[in-house]
PDB file of N, CA and C in Angstrom:
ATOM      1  N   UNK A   1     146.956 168.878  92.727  1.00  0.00           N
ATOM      2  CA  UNK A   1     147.877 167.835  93.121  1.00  0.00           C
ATOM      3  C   UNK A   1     149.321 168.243  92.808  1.00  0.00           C
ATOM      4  N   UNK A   2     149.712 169.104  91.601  1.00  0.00           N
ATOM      5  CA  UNK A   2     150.996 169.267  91.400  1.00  0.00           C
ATOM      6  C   UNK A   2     151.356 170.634  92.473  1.00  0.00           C
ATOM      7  N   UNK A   3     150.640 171.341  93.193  1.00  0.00           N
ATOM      8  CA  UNK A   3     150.786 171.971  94.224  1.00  0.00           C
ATOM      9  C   UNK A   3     151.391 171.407  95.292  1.00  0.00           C
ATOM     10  N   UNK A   4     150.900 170.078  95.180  1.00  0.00           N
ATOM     11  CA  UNK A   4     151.367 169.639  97.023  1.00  0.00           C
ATOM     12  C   UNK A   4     152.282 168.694  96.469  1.00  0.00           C
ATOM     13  N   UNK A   5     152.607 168.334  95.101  1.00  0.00           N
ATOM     14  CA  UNK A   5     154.010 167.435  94.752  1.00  0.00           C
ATOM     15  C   UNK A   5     154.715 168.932  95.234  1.00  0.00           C
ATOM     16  N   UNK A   6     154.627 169.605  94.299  1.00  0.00           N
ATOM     17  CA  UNK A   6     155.949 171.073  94.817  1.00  0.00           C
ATOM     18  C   UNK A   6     156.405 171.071  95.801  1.00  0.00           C
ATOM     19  N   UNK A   7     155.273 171.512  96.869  1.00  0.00           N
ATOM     20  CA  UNK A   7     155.582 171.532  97.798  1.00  0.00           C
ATOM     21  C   UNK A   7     156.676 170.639  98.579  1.00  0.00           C
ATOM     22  N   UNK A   8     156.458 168.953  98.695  1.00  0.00           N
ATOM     23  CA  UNK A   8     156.709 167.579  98.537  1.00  0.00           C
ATOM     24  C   UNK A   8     158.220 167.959  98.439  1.00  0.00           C
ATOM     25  N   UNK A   9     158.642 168.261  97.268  1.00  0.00           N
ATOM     26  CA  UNK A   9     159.964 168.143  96.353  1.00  0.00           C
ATOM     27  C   UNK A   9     160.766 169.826  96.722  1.00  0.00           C
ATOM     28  N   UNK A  10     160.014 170.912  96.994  1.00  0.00           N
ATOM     29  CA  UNK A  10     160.725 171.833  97.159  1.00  0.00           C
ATOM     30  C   UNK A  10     160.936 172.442  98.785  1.00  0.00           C
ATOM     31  N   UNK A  11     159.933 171.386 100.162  1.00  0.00           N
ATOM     32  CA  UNK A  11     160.135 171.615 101.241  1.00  0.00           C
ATOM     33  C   UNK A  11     160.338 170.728 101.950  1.00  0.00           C
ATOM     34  N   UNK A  12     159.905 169.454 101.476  1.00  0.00           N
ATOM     35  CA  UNK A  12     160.130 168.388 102.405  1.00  0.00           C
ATOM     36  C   UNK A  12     161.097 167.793 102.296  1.00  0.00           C
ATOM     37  N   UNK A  13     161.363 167.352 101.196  1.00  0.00           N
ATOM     38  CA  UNK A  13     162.894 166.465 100.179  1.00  0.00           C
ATOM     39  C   UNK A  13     163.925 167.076 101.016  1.00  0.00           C
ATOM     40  N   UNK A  14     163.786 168.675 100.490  1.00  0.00           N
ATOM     41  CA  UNK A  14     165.370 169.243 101.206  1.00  0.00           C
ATOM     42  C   UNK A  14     165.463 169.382 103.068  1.00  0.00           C
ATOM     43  N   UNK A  15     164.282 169.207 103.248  1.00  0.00           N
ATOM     44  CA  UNK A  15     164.429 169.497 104.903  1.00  0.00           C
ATOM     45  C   UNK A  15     164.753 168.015 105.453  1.00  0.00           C
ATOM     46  N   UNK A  16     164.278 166.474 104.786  1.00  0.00           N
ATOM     47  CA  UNK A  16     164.882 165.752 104.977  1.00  0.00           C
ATOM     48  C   UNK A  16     165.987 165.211 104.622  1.00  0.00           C
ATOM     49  N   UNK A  17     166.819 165.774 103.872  1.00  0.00           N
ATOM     50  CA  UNK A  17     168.497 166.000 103.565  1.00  0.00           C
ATOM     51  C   UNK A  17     169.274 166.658 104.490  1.00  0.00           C
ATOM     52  N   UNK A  18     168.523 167.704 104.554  1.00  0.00           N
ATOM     53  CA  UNK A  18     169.433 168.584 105.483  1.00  0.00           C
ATOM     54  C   UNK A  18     169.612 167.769 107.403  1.00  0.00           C
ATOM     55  N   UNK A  19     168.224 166.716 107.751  1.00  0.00           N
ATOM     56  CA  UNK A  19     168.100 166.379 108.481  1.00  0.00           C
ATOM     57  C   UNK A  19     169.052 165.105 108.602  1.00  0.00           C
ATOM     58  N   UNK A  20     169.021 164.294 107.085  1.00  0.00           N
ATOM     59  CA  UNK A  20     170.450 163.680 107.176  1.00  0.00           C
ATOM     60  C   UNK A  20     171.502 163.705 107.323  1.00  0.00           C
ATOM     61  N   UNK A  21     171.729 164.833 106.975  1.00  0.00           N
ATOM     62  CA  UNK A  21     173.285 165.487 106.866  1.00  0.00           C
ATOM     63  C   UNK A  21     173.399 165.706 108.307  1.00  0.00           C
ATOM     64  N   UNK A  22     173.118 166.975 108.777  1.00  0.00           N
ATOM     65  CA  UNK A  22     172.604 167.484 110.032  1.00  0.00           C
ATOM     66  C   UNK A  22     172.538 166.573 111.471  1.00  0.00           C
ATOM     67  N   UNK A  23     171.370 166.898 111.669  1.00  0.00           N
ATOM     68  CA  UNK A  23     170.515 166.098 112.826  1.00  0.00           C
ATOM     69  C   UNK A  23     171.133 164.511 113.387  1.00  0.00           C
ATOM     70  N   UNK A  24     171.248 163.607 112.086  1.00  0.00           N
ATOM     71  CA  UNK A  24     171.236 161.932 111.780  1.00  0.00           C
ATOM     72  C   UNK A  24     172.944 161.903 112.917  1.00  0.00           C
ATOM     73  N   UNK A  25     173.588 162.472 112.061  1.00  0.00           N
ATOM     74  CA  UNK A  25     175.505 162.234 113.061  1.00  0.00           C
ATOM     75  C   UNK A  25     175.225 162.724 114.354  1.00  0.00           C
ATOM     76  N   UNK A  26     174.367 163.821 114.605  1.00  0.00           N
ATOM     77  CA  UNK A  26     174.752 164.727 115.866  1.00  0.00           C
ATOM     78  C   UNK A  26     173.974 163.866 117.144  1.00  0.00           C
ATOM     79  N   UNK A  27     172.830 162.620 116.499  1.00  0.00           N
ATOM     80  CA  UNK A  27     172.072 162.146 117.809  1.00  0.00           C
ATOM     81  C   UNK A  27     172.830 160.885 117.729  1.00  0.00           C
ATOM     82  N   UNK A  28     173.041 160.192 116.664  1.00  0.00           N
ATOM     83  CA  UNK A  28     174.068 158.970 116.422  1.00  0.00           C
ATOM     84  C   UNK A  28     175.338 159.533 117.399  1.00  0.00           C
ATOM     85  N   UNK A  29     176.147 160.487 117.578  1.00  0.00           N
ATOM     86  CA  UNK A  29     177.353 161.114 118.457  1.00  0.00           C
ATOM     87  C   UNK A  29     176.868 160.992 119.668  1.00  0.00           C
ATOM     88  N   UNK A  30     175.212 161.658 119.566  1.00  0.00           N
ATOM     89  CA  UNK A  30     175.321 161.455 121.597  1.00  0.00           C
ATOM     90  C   UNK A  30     174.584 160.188 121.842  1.00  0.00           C
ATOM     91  N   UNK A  31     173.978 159.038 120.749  1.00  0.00           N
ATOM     92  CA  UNK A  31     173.318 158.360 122.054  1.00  0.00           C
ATOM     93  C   UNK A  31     174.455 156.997 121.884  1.00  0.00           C
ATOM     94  N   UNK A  32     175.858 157.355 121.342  1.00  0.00           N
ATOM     95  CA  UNK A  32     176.986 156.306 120.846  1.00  0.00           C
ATOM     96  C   UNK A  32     176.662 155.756 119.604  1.00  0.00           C
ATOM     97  N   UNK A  33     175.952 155.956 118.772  1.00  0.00           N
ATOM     98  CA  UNK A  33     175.840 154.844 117.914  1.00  0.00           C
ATOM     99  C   UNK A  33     174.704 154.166 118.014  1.00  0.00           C
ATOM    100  N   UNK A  34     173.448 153.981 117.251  1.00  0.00           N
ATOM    101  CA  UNK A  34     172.655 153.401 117.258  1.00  0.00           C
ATOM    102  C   UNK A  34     171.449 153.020 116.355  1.00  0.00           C
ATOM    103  N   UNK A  35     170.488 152.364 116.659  1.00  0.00           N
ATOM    104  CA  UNK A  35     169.959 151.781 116.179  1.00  0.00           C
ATOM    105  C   UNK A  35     168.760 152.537 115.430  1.00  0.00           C
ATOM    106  N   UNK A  36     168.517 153.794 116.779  1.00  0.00           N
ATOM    107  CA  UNK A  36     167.675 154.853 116.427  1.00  0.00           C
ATOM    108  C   UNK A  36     168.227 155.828 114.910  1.00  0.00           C
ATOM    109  N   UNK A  37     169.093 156.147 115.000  1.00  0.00           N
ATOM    110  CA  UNK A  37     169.301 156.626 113.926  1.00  0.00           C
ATOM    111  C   UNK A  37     169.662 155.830 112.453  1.00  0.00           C
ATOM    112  N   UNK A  38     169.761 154.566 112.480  1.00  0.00           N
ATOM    113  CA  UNK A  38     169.297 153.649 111.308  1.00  0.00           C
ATOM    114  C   UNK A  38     168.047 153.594 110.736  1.00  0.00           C
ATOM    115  N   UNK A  39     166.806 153.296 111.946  1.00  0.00           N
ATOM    116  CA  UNK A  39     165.707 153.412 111.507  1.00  0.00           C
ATOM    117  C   UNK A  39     165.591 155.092 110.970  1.00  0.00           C
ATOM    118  N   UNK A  40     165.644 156.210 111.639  1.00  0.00           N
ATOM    119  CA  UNK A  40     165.333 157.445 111.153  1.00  0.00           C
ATOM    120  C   UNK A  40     166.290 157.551 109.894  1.00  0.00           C
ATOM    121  N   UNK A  41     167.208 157.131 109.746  1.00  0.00           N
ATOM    122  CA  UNK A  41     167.778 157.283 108.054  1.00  0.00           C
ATOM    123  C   UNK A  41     166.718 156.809 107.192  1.00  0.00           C
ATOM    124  N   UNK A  42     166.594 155.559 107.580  1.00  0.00           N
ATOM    125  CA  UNK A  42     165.556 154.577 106.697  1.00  0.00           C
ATOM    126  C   UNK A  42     164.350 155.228 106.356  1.00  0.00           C
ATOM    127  N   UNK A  43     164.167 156.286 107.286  1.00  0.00           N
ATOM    128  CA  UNK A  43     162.424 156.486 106.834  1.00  0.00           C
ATOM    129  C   UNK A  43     163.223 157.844 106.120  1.00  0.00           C
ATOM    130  N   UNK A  44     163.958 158.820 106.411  1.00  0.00           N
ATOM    131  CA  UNK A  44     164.212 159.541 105.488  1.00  0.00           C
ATOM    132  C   UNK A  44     164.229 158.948 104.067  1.00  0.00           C
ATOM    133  N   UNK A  45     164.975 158.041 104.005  1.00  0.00           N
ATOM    134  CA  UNK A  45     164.754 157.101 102.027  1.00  0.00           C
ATOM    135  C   UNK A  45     163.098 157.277 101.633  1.00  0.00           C
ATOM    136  N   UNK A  46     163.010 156.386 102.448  1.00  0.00           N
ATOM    137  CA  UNK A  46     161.112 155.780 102.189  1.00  0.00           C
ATOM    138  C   UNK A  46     160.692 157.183 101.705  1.00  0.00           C
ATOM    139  N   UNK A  47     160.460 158.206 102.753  1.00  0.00           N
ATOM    140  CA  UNK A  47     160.127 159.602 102.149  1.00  0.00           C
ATOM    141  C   UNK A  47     160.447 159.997 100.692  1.00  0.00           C
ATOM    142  N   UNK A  48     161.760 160.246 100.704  1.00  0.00           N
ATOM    143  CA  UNK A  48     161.951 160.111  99.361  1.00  0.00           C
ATOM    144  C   UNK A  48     161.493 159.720  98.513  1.00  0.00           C
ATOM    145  N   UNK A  49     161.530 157.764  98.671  1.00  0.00           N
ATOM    146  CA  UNK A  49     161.108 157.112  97.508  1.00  0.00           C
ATOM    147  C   UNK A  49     159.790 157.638  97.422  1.00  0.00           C
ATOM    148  N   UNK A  50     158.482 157.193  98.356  1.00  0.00           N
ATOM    149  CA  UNK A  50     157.222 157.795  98.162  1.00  0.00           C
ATOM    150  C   UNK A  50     157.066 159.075  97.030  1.00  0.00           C
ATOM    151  N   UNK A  51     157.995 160.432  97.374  1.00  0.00           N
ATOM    152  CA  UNK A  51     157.505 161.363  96.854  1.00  0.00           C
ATOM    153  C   UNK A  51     158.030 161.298  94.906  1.00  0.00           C
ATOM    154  N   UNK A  52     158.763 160.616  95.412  1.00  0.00           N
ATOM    155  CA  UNK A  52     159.662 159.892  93.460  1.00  0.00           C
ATOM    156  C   UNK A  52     158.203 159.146  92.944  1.00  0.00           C
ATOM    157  N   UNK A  53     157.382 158.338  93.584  1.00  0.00           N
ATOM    158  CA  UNK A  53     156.836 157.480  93.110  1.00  0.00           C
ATOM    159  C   UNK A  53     155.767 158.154  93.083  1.00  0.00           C
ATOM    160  N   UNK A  54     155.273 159.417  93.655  1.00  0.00           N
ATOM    161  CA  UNK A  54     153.794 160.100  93.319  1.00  0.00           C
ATOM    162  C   UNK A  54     154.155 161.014  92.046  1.00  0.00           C
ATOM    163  N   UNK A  55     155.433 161.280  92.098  1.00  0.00           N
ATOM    164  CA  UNK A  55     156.002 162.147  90.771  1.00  0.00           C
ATOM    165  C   UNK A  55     155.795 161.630  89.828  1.00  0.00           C
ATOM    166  N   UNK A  56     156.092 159.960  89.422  1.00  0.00           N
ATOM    167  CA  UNK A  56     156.081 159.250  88.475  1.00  0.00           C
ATOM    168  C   UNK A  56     154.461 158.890  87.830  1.00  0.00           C
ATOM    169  N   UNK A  57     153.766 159.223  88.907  1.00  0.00           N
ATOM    170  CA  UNK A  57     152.719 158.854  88.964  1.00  0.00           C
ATOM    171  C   UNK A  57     151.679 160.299  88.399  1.00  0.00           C
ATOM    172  N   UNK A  58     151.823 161.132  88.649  1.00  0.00           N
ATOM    173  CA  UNK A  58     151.163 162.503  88.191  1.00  0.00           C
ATOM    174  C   UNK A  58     151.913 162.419  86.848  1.00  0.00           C
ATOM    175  N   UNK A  59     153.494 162.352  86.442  1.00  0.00           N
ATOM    176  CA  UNK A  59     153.803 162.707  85.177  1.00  0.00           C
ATOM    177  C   UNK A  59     152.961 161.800  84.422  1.00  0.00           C
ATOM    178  N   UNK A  60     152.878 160.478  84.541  1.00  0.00           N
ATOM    179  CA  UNK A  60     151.961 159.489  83.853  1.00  0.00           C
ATOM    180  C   UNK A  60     150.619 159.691  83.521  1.00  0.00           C
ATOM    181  N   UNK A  61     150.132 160.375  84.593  1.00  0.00           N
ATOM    182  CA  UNK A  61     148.537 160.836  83.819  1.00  0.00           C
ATOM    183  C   UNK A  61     148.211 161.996  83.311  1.00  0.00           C
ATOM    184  N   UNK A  62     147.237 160.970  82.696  1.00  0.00           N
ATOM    185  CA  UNK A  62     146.580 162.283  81.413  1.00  0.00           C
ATOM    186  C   UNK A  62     145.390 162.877  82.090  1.00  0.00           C
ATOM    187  N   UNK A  63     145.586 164.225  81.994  1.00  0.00           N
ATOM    188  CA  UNK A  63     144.426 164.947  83.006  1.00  0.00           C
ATOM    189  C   UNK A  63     143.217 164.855  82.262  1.00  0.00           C
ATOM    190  N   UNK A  64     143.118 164.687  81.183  1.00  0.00           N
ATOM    191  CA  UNK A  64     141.285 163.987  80.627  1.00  0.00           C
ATOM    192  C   UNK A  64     140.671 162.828  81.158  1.00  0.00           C
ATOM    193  N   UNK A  65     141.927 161.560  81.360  1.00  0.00           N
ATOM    194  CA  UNK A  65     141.129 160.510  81.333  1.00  0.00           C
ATOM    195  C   UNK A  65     142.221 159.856  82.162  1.00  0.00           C
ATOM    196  N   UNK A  66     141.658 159.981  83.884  1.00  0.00           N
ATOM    197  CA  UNK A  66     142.054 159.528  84.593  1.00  0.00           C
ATOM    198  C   UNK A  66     141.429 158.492  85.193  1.00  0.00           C
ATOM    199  N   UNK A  67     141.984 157.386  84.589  1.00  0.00           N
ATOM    200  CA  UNK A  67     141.125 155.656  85.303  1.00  0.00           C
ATOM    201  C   UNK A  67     141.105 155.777  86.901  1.00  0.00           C
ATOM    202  N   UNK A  68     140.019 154.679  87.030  1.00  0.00           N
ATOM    203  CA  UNK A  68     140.242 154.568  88.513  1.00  0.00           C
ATOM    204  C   UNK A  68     141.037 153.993  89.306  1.00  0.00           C
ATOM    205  N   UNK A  69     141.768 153.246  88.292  1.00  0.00           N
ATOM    206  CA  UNK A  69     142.899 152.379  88.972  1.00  0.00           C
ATOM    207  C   UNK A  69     143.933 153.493  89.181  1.00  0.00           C
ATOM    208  N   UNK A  70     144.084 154.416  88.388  1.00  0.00           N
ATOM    209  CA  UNK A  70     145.214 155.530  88.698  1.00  0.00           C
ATOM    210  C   UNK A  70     144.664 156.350  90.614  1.00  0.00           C
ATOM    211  N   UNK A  71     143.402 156.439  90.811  1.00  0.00           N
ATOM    212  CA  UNK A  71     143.083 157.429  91.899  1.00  0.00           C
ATOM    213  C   UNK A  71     143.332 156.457  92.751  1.00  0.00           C
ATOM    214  N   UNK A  72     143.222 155.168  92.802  1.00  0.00           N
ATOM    215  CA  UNK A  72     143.538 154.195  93.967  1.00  0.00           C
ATOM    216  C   UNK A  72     144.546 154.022  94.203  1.00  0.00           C
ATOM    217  N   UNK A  73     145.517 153.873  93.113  1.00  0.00           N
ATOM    218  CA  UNK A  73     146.890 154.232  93.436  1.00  0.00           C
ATOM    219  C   UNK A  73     147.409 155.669  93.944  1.00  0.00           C
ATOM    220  N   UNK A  74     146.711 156.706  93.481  1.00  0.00           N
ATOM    221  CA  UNK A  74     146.896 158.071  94.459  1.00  0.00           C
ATOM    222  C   UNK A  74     146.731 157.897  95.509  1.00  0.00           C
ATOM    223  N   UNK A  75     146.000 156.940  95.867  1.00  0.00           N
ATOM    224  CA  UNK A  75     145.182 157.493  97.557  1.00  0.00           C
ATOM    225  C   UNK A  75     146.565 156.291  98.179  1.00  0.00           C
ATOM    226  N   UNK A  76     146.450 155.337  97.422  1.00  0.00           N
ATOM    227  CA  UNK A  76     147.678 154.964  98.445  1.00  0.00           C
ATOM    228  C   UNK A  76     149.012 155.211  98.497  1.00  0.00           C
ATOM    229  N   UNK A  77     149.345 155.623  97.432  1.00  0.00           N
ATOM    230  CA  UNK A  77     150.698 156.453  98.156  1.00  0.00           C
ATOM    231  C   UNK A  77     150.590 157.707  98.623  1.00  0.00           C
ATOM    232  N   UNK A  78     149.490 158.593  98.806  1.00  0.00           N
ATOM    233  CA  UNK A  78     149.141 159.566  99.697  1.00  0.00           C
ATOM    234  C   UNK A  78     149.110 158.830 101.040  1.00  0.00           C
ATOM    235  N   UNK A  79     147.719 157.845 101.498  1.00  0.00           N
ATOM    236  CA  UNK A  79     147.818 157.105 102.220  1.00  0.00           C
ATOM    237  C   UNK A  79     149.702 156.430 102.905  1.00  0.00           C
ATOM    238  N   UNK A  80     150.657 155.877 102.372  1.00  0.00           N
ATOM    239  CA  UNK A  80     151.423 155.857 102.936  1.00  0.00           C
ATOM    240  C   UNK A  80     152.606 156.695 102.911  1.00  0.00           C
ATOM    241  N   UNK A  81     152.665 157.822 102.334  1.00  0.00           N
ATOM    242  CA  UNK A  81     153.620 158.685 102.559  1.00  0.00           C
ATOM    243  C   UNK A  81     153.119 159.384 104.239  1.00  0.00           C
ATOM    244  N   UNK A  82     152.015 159.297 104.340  1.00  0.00           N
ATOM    245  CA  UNK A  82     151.503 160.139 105.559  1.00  0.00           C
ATOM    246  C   UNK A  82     151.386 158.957 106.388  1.00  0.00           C
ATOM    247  N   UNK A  83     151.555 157.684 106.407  1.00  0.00           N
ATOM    248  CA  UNK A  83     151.697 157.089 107.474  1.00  0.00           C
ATOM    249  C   UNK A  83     153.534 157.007 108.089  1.00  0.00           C
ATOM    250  N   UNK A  84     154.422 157.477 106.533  1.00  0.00           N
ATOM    251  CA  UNK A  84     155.432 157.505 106.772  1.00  0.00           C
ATOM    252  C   UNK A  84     156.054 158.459 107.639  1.00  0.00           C
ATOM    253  N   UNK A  85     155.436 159.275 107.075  1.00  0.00           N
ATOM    254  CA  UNK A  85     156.035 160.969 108.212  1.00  0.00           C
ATOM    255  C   UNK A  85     155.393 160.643 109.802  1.00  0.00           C
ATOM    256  N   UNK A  86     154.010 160.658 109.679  1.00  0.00           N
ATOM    257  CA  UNK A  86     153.888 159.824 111.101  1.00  0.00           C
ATOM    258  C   UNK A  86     154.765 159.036 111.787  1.00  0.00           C
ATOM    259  N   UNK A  87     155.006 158.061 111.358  1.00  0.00           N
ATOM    260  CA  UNK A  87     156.246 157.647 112.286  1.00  0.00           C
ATOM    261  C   UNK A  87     157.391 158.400 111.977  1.00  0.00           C
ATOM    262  N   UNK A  88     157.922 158.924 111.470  1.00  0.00           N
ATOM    263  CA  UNK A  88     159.067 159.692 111.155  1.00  0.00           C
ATOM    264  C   UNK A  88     159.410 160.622 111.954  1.00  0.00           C
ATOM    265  N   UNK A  89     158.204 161.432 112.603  1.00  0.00           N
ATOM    266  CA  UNK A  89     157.975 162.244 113.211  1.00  0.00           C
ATOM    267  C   UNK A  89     157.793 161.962 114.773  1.00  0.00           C
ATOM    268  N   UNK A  90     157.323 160.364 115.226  1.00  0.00           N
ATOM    269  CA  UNK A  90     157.824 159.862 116.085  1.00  0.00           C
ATOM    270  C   UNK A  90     159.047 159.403 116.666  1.00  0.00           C
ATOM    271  N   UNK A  91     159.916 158.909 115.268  1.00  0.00           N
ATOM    272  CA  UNK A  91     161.359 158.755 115.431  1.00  0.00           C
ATOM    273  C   UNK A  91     161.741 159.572 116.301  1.00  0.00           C
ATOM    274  N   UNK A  92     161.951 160.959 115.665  1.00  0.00           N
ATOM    275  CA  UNK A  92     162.569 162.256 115.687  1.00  0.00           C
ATOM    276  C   UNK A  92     162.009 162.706 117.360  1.00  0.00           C
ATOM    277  N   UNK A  93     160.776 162.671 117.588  1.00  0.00           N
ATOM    278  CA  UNK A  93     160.152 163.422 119.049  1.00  0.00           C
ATOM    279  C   UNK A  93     161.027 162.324 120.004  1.00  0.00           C
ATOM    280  N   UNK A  94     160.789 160.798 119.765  1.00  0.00           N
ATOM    281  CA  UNK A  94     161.804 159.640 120.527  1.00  0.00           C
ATOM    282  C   UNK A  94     163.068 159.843 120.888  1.00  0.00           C
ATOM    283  N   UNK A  95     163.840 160.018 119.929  1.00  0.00           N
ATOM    284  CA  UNK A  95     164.925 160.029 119.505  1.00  0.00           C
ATOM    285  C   UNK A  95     165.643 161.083 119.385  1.00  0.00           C
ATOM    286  N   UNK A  96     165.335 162.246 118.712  1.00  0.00           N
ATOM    287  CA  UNK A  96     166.361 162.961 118.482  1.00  0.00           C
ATOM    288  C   UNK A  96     166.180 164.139 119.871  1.00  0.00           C
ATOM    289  N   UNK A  97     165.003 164.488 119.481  1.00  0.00           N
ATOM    290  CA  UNK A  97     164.114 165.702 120.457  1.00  0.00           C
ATOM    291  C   UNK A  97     164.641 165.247 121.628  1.00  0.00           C
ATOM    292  N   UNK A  98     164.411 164.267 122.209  1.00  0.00           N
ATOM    293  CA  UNK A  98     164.499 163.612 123.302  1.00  0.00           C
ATOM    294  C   UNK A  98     165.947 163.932 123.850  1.00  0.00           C
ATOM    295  N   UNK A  99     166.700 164.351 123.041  1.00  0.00           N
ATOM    296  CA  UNK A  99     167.964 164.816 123.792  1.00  0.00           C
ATOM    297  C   UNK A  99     168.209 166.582 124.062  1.00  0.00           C
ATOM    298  N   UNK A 100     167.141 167.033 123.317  1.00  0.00           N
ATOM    299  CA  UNK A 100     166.739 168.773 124.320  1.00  0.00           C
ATOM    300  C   UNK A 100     166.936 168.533 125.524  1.00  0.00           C
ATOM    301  N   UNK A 101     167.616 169.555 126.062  1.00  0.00           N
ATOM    302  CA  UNK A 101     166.830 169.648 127.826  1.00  0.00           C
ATOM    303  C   UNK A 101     166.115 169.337 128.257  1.00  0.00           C
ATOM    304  N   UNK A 102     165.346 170.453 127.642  1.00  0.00           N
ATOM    305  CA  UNK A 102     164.560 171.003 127.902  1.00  0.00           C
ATOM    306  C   UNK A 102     162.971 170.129 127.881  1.00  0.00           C
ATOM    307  N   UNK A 103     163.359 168.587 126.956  1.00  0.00           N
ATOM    308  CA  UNK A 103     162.341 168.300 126.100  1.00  0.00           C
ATOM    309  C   UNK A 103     161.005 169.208 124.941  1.00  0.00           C
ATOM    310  N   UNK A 104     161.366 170.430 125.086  1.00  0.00           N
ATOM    311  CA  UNK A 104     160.611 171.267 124.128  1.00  0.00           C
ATOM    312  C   UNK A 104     161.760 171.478 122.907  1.00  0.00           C
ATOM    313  N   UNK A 105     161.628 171.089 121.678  1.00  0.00           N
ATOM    314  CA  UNK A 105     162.478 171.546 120.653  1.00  0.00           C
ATOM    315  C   UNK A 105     161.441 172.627 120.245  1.00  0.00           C
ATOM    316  N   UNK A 106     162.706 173.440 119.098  1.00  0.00           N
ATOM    317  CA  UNK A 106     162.167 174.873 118.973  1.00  0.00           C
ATOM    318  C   UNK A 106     160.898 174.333 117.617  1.00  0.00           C
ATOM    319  N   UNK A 107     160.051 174.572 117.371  1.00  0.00           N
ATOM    320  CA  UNK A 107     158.863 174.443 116.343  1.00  0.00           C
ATOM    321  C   UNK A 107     159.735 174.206 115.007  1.00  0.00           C
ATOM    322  N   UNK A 108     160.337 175.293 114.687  1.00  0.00           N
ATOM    323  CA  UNK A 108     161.045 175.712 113.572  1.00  0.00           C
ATOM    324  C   UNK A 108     161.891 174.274 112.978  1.00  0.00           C
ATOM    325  N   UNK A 109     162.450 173.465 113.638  1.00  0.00           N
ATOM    326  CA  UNK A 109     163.476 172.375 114.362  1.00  0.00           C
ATOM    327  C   UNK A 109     162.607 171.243 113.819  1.00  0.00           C
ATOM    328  N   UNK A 110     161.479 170.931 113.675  1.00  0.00           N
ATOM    329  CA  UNK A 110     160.668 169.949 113.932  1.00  0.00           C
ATOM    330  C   UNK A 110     160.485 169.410 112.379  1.00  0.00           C
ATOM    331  N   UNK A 111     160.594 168.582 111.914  1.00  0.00           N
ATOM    332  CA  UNK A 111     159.651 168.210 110.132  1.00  0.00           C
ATOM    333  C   UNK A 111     158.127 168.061 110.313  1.00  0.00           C
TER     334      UNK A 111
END
């Protein structure tokens, strides 16, 4: 589990920063201002918060004696961090992608 927090905190965190910084002004510039890029800020946070709150949550347990109330709470903020990127990832194909040409963005491009 502290494998895929890493991961979490050392690939996803910064690729959705950089997507704030980045990406968030440049589709807000072409579609005038909008609504789309409020919601896609918003789920960038949520992301965040989620991966703060599985952090808090692994530092808290003790790897001997892990209750079950602790794994139910794993599964659901596993459970909704991955319903979060799901839509997040819809935002972005909607919204941002959607202003390619081409409609194919490059893979690399994609969260």
């Amino acid at each position: 589990m502290h494998v895929l927090l890493g991961r979490l905190e050392g690939e996803l965190i910064p690729h959705e920063r950089a997507d704030e910084e980045l990406l968030v002004p440049l589709v807000d510039r072409a579609l005038g201002g909008s609504d789309a890029t409020a919601a896609l800020s918003r789920t960038h946070a949520e992301i965040e918060h989620q991966v703060s709150r599985l952090r808090l949550l692994l530092t808290g347990l003790d790897a001997d004696v892990v209750q079950p109330e602790d794994v139910v709470e794993l599964r659901r903020l596993l459970y909704g961090l991955y319903a979060v990127l799901r839509l997040h990832n819809a935002q972005e194909e909607e919204g941002a992608f959607s202003l390619v040409p081409d409609g194919n963005p490059h893979p690399a491009t994609r969260s």
